[in-house]
C-alpha atoms as a PDB file:
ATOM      1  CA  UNK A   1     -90.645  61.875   5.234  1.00  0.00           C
ATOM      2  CA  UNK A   2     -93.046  60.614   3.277  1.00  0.00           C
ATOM      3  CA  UNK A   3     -94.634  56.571   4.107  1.00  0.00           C
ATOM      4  CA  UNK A   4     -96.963  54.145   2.166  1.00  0.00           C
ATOM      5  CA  UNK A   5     -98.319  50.730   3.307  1.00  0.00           C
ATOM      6  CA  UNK A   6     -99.667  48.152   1.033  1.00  0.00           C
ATOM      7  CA  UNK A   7    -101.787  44.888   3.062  1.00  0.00           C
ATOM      8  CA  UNK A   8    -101.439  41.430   1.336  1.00  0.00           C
ATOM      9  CA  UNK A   9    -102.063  37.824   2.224  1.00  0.00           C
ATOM     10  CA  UNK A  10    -100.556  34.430   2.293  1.00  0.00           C
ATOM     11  CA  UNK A  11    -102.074  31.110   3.707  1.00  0.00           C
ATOM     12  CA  UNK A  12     -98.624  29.513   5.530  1.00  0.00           C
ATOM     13  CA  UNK A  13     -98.107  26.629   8.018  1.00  0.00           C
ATOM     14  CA  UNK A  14     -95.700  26.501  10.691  1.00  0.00           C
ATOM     15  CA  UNK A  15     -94.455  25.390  13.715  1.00  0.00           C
ATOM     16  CA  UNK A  16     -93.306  26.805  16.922  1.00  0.00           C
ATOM     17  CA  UNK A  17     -90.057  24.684  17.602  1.00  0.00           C
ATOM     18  CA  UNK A  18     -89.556  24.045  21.258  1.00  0.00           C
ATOM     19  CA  UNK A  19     -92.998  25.243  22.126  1.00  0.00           C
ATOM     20  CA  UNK A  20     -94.440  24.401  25.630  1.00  0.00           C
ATOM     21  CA  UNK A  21     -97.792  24.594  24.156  1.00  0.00           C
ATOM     22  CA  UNK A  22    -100.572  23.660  21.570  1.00  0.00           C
ATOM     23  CA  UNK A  23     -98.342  26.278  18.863  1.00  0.00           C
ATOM     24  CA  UNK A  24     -95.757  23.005  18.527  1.00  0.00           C
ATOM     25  CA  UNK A  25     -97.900  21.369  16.532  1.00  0.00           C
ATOM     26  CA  UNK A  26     -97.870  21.648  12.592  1.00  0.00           C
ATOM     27  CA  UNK A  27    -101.069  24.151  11.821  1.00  0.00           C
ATOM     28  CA  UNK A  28    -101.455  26.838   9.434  1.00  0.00           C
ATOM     29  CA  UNK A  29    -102.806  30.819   9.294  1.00  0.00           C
ATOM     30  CA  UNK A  30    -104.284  33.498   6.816  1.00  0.00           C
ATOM     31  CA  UNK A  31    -101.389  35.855   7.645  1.00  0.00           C
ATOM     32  CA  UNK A  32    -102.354  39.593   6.603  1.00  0.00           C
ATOM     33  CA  UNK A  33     -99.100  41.188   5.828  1.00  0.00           C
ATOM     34  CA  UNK A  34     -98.599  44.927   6.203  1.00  0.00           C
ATOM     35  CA  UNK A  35     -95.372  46.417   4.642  1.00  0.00           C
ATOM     36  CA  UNK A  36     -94.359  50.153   5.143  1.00  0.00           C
ATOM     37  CA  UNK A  37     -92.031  51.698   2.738  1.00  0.00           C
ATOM     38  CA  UNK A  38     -90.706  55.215   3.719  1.00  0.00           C
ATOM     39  CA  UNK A  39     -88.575  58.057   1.494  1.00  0.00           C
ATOM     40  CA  UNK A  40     -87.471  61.241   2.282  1.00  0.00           C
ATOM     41  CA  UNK A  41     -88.257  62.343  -1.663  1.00  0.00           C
ATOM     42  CA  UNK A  42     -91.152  61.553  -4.130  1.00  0.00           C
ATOM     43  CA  UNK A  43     -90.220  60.553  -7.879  1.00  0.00           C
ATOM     44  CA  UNK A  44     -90.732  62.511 -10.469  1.00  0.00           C
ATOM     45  CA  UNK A  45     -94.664  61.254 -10.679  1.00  0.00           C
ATOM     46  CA  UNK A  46     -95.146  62.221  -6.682  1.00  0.00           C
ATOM     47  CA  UNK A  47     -94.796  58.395  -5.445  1.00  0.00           C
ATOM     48  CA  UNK A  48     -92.246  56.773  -3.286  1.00  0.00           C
ATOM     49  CA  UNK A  49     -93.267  53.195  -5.167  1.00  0.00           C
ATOM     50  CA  UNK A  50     -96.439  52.405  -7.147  1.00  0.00           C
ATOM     51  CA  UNK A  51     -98.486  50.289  -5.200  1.00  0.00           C
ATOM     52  CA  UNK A  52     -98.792  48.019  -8.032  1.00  0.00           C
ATOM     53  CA  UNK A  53     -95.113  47.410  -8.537  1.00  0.00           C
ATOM     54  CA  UNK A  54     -95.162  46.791  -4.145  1.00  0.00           C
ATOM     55  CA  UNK A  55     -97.176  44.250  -5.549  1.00  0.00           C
ATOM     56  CA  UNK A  56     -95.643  42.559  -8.061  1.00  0.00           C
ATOM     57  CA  UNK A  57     -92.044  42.943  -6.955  1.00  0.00           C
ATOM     58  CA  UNK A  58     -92.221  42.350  -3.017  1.00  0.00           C
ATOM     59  CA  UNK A  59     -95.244  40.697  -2.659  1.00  0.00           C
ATOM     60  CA  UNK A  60     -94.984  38.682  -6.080  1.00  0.00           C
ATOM     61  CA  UNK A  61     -91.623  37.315  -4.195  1.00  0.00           C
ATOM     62  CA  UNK A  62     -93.551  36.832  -1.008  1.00  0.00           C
ATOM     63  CA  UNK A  63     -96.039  34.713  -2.277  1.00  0.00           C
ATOM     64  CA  UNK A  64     -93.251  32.540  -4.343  1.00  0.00           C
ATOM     65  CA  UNK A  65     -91.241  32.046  -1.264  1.00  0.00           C
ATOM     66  CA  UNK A  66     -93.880  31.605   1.536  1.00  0.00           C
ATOM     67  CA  UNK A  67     -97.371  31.303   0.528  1.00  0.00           C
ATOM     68  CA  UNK A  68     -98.484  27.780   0.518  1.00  0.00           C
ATOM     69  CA  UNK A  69     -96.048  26.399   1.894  1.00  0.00           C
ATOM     70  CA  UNK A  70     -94.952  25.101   5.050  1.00  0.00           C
ATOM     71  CA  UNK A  71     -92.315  27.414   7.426  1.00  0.00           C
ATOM     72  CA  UNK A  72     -90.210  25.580   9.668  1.00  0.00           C
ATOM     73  CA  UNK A  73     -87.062  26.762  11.717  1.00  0.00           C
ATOM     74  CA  UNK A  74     -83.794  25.389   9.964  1.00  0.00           C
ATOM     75  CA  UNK A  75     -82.848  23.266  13.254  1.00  0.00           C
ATOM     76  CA  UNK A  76     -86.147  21.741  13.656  1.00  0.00           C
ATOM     77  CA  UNK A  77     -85.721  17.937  13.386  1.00  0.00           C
ATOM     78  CA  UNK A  78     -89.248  18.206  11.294  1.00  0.00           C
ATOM     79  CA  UNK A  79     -87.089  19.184   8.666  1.00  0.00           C
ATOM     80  CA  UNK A  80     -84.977  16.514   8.022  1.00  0.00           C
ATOM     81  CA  UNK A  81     -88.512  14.385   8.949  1.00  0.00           C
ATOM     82  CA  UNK A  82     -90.400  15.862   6.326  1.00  0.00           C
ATOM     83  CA  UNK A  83     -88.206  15.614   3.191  1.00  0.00           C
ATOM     84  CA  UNK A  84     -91.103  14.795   1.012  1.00  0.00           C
ATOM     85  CA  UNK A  85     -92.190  18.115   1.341  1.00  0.00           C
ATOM     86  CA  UNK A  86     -88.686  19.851   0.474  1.00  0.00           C
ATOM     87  CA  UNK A  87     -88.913  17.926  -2.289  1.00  0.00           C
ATOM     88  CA  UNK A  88     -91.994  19.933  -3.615  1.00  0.00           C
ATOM     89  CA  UNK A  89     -90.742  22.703  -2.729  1.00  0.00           C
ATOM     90  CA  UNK A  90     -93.313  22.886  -0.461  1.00  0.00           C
ATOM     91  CA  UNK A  91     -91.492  23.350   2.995  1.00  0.00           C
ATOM     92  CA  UNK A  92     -89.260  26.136   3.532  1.00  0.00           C
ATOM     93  CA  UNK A  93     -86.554  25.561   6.592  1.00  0.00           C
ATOM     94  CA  UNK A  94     -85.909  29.444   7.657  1.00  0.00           C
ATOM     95  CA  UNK A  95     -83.079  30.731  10.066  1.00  0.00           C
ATOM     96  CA  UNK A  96     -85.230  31.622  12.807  1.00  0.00           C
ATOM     97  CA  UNK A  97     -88.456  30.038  14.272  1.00  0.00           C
ATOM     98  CA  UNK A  98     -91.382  31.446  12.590  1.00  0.00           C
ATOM     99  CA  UNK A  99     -93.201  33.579  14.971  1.00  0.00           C
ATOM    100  CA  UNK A 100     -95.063  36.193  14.035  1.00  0.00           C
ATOM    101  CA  UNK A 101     -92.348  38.228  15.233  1.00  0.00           C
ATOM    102  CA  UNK A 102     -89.492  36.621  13.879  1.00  0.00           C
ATOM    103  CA  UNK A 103     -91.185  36.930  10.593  1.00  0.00           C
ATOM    104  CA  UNK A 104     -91.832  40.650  10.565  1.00  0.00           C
ATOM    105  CA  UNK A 105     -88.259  41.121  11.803  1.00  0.00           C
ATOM    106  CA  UNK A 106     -86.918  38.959   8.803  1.00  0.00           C
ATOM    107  CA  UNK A 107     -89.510  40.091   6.341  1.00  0.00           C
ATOM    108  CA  UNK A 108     -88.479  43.970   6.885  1.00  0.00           C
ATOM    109  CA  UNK A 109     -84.283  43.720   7.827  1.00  0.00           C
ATOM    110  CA  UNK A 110     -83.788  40.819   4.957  1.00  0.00           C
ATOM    111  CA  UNK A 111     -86.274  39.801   2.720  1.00  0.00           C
ATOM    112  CA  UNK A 112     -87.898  42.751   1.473  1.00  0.00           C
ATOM    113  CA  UNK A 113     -84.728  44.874   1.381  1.00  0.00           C
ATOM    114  CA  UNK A 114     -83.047  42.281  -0.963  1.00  0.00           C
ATOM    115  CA  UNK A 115     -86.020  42.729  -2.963  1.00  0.00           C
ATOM    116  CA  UNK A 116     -85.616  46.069  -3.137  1.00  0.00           C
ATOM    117  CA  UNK A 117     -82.076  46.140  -4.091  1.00  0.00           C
ATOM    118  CA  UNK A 118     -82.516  43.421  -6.458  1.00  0.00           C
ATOM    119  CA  UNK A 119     -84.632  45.176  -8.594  1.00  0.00           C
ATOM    120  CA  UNK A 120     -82.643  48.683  -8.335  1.00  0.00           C
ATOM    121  CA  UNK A 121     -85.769  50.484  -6.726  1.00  0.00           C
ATOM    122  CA  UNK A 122     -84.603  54.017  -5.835  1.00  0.00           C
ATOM    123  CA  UNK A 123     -81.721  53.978  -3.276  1.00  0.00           C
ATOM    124  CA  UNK A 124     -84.348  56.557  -0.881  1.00  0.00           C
ATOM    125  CA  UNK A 125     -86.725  54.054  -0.808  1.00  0.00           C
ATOM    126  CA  UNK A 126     -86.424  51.744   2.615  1.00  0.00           C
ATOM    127  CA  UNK A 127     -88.636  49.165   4.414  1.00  0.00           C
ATOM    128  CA  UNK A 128     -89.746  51.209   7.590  1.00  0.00           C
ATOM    129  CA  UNK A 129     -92.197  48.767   9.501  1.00  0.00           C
ATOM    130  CA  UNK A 130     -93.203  45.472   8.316  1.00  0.00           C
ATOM    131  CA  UNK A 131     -96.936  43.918  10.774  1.00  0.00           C
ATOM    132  CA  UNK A 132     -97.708  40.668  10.621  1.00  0.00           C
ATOM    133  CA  UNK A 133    -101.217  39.552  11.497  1.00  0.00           C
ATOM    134  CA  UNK A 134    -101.088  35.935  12.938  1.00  0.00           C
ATOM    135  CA  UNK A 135    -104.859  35.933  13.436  1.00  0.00           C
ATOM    136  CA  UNK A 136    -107.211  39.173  13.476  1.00  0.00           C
ATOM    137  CA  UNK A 137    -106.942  39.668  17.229  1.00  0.00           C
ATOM    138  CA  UNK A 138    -102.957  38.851  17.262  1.00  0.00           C
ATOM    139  CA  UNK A 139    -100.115  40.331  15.552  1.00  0.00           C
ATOM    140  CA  UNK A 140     -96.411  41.582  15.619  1.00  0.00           C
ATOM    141  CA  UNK A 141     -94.443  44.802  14.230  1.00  0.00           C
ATOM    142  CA  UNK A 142     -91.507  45.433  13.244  1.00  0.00           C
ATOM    143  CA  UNK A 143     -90.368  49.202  12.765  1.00  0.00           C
ATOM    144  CA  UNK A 144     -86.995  50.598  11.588  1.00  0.00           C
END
């Protein structure tokens, strides 16, 4: 088995819906993004995925669905509250709330998979572990 990992970055705010604490309020991180892709074969040039099509393909998609823009949980009455910004494009109401966590989990069972399969990359080629780095200190993995 053979692994590669490509970091990238996004600027998001979010929310913590039903927070006890200070992470309830609307405010916004540098998330560094870490996204494993494993294969049990190389291609025919000795790669599992060229680092620069990891980042045009999943992290081009990345950056057009999340970065900039405001996450919020899809049952979140900010949603519905905030319309002006759905109507930029600007929020994005997602089906679970956005922890670090939850976003890891989603990025590397959903998001990047689709991307994957939308753009016919090699059948062999699967999203092992996906890290998300809320802060530098703080940060959640998700592994296959």
């Amino acid at each position: 088995m053979m692994h590669i990992t490509r970091k990238h970055e996004i600027s998001t705010a979010h929310r913590i819906y039903e927070h006890s604490g200070k992470c309830e309020r609307l405010h916004g991180h540098n998330y560094t993004i870490l996204l494993t892709l494993s294969a049990h074969k190389l291609d025919h040039l000795g790669m599992i995925l060229d680092f620069g099509e990891v980042k045009r393909l999943l992290f081009g998609a990345l950056d057009e669905a999340w970065d900039h823009r405001t996450l919020l949980y899809d049952i979140d009455p900010l949603v519905e509250q905030l319309t002006v910004l759905k109507d930029d494009d600007s929020l994005v109401a997602v089906p679970f709330n956005p922890t670090a966590e939850n976003m890891a989990a989603y990025l590397g069972t959903t998001f990047f998979p689709r991307i994957l399969e939308e753009n016919n990359v090699d059948k062999d080629v699967f999203v092992s572990s996906v890290t998300v780095f809320e802060t530098e200190k703080s940060y959640a993995t998700w592994e296959k």
